[in-house]
N, C-alpha and C. Protein backbone atom coordinates (compact mmCIF):
# COMPACT_ATOMS: atom_id res chain seq x y z
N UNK A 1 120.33 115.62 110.91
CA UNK A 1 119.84 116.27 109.71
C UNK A 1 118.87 115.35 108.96
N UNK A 2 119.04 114.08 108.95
CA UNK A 2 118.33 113.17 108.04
C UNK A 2 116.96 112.86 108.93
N UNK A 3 117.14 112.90 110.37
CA UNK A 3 116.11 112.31 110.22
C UNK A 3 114.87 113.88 110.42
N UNK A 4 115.75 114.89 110.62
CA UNK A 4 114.37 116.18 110.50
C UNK A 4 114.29 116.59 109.67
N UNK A 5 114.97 116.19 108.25
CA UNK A 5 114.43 116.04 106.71
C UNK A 5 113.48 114.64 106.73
N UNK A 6 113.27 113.55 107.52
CA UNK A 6 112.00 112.83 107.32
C UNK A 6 111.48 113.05 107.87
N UNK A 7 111.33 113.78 109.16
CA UNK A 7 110.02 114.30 109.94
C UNK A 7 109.49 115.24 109.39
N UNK A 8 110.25 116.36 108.71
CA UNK A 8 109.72 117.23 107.86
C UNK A 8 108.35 116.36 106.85
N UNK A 9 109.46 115.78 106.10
CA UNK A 9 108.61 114.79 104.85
C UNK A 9 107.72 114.20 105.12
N UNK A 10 107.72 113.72 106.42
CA UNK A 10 106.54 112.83 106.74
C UNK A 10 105.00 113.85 107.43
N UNK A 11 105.47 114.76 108.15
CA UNK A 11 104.29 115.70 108.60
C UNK A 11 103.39 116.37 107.65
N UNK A 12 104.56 117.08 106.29
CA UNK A 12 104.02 117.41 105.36
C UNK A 12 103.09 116.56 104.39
N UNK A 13 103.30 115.40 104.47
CA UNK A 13 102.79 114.46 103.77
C UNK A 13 101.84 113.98 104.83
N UNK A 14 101.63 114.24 105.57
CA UNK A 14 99.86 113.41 106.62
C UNK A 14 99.06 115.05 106.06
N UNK A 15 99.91 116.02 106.65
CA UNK A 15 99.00 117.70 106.34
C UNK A 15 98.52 117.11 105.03
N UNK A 16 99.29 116.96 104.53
CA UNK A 16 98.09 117.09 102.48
C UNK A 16 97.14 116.02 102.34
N UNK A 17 97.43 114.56 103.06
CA UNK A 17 96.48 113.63 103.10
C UNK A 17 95.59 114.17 103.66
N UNK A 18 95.28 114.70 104.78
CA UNK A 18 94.49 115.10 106.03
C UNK A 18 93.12 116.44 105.25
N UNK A 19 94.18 117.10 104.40
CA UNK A 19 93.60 117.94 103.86
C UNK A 19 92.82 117.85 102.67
N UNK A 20 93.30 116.78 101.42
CA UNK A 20 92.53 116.45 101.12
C UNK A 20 91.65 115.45 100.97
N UNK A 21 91.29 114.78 102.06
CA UNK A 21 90.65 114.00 102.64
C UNK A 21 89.29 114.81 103.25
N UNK A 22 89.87 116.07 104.28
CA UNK A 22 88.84 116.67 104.72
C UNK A 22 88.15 117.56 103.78
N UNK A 23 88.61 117.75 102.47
CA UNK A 23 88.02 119.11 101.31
C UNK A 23 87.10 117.98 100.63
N UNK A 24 87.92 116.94 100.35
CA UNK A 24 87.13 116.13 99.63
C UNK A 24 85.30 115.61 100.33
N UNK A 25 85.77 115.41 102.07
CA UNK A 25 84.74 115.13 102.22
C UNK A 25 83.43 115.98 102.70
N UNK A 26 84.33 117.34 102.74
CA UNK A 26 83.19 118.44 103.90
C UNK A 26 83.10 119.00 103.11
N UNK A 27 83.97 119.60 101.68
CA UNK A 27 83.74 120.90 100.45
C UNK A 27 82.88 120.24 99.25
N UNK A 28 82.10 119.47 99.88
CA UNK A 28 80.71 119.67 98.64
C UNK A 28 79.16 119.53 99.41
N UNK A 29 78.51 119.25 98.95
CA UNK A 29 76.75 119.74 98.78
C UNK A 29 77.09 117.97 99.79
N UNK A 30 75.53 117.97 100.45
CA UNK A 30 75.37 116.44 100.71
C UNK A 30 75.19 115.18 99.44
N UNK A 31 74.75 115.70 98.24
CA UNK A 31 74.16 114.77 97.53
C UNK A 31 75.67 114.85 96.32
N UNK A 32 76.36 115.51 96.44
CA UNK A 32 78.19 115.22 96.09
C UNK A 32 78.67 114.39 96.54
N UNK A 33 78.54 114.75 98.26
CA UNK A 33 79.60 113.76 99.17
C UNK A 33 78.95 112.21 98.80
N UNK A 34 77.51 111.90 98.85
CA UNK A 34 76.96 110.77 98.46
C UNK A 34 77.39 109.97 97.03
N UNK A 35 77.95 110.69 96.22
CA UNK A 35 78.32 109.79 94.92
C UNK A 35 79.85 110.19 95.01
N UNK A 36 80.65 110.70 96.09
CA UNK A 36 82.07 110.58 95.83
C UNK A 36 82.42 109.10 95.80
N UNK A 37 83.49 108.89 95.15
CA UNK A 37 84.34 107.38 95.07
C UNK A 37 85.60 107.75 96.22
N UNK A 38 86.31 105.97 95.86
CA UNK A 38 87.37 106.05 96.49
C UNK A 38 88.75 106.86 95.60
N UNK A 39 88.50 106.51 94.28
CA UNK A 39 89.07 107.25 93.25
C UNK A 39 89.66 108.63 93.95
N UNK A 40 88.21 109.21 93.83
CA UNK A 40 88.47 110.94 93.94
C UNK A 40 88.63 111.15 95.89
N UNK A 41 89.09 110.51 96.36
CA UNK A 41 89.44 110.62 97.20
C UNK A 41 91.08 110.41 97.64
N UNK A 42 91.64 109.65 96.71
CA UNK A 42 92.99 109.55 96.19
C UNK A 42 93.29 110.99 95.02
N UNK A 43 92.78 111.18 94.57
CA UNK A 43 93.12 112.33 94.07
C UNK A 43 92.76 113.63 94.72
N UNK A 44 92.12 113.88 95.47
CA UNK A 44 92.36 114.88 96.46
C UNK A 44 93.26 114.56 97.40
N UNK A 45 93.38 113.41 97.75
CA UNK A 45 94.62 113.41 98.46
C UNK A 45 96.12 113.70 97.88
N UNK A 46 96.09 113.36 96.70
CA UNK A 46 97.54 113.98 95.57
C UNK A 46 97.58 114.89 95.76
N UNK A 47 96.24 115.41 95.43
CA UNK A 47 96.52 117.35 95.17
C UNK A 47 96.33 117.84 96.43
N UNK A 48 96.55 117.42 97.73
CA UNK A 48 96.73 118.00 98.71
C UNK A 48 98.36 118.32 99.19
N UNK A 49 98.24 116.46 98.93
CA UNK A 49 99.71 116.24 98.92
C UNK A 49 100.73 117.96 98.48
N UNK A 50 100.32 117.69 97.19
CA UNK A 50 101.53 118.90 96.21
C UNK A 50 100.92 120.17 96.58
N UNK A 51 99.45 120.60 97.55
CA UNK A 51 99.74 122.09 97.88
C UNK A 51 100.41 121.93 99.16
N UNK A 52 100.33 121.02 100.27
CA UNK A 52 101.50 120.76 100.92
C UNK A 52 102.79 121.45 100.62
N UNK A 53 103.19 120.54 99.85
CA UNK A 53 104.55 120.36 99.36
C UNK A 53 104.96 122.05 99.26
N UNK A 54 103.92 122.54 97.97
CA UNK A 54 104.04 123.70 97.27
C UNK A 54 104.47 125.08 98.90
N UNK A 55 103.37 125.06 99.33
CA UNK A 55 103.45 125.66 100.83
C UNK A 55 104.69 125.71 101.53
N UNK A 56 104.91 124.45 102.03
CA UNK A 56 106.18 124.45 103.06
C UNK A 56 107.12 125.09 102.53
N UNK A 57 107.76 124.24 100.77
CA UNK A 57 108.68 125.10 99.99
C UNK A 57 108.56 126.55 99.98
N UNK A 58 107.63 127.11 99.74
CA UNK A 58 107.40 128.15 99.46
C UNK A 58 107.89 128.99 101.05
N UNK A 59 107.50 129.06 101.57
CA UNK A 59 108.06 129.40 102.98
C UNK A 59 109.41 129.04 103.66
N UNK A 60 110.27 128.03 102.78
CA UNK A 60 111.44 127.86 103.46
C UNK A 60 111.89 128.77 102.75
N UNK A 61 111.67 129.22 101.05
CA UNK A 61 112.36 129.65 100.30
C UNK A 61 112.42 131.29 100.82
N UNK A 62 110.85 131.84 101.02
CA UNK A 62 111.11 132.97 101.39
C UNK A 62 111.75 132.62 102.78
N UNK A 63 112.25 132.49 103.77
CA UNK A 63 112.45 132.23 104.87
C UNK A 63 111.93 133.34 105.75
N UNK A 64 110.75 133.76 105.77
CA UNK A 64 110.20 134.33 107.19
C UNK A 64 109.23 133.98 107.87
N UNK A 65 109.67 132.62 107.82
CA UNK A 65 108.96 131.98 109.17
C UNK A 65 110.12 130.96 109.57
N UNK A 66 110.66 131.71 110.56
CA UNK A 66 111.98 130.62 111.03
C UNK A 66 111.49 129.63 111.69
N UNK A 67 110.64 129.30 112.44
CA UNK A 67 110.23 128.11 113.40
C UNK A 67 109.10 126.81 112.36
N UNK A 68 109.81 125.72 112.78
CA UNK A 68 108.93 124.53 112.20
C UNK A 68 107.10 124.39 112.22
N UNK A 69 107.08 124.86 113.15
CA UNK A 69 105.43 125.59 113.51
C UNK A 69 104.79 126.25 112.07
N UNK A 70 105.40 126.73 112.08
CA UNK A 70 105.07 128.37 111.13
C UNK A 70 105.15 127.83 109.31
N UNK A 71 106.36 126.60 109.61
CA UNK A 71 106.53 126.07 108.23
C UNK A 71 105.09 125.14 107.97
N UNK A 72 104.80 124.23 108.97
CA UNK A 72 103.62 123.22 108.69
C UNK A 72 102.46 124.35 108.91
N UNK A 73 102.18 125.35 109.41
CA UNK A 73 100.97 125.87 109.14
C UNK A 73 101.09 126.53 107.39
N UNK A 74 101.83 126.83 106.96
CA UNK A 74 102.53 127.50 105.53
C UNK A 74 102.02 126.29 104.84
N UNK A 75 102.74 125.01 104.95
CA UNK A 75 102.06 123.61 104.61
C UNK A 75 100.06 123.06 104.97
N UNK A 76 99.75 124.30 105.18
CA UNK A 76 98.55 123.71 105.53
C UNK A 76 97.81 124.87 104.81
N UNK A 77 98.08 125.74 104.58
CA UNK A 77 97.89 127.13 103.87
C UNK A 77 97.78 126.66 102.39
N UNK A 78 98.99 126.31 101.94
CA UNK A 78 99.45 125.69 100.19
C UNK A 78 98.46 124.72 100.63
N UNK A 79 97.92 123.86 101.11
CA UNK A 79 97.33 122.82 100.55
C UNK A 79 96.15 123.13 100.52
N UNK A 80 95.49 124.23 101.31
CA UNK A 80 93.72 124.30 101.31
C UNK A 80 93.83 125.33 99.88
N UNK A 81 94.49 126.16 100.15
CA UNK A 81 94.46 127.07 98.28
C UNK A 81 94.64 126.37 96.99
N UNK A 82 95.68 125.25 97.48
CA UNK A 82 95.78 124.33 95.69
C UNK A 82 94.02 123.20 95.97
N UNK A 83 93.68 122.95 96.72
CA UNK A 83 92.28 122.29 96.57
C UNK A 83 91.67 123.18 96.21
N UNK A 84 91.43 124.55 96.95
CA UNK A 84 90.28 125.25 96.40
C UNK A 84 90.20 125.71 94.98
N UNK A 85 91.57 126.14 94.52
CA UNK A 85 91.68 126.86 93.12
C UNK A 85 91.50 124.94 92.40
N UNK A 86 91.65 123.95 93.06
CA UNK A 86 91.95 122.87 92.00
C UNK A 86 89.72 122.66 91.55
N UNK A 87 89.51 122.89 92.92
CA UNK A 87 87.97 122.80 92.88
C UNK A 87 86.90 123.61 91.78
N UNK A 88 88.02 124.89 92.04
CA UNK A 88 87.71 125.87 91.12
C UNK A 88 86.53 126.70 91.80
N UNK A 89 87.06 127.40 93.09
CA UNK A 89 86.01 128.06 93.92
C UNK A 89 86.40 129.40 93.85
């Protein structure tokens, strides 16, 4: 049980890095991506982090997606919608 509550924790947590890492660097104009910092690259990675988070929860809670598959794509779902609404698109 403990350790597929940290594999859980840990997959979900690369998905939100991964994600906002990739919004941060492919979801703007070229002359955006040119003055991003390392800053706002840690903070898209937070707020990937927590649509992660938001996602997976959200899908265990409703439970209809029984397979771990279905939960990290749910986790990958919550995290591109909390960047985009965080972007404000």
């Amino acid at each position: 049980m403990l350790t597929t509550a940290m594999t859980n924790f840990l997959i979900v947590l690369i998905i939100g890095i991964v994600a906002g890492l990739l919004f941060n660097r492919y979801g703007h104009t070229w002359l955006a991506r040119q003055l991003t910092t390392r800053q706002s690259d840690l903070t898209a990675c937070l707020v990937g982090i927590a649509g992660a988070f938001i996602g997976f929860h959200l899908a265990v809670i409703v439970g209809l997606l029984p397979t771990p598959l279905m939960l990290y794509l749910a986790a990958i779902v919550g995290a591109v919608l909390v960047l985009w609404v965080w972007r404000g698109r």
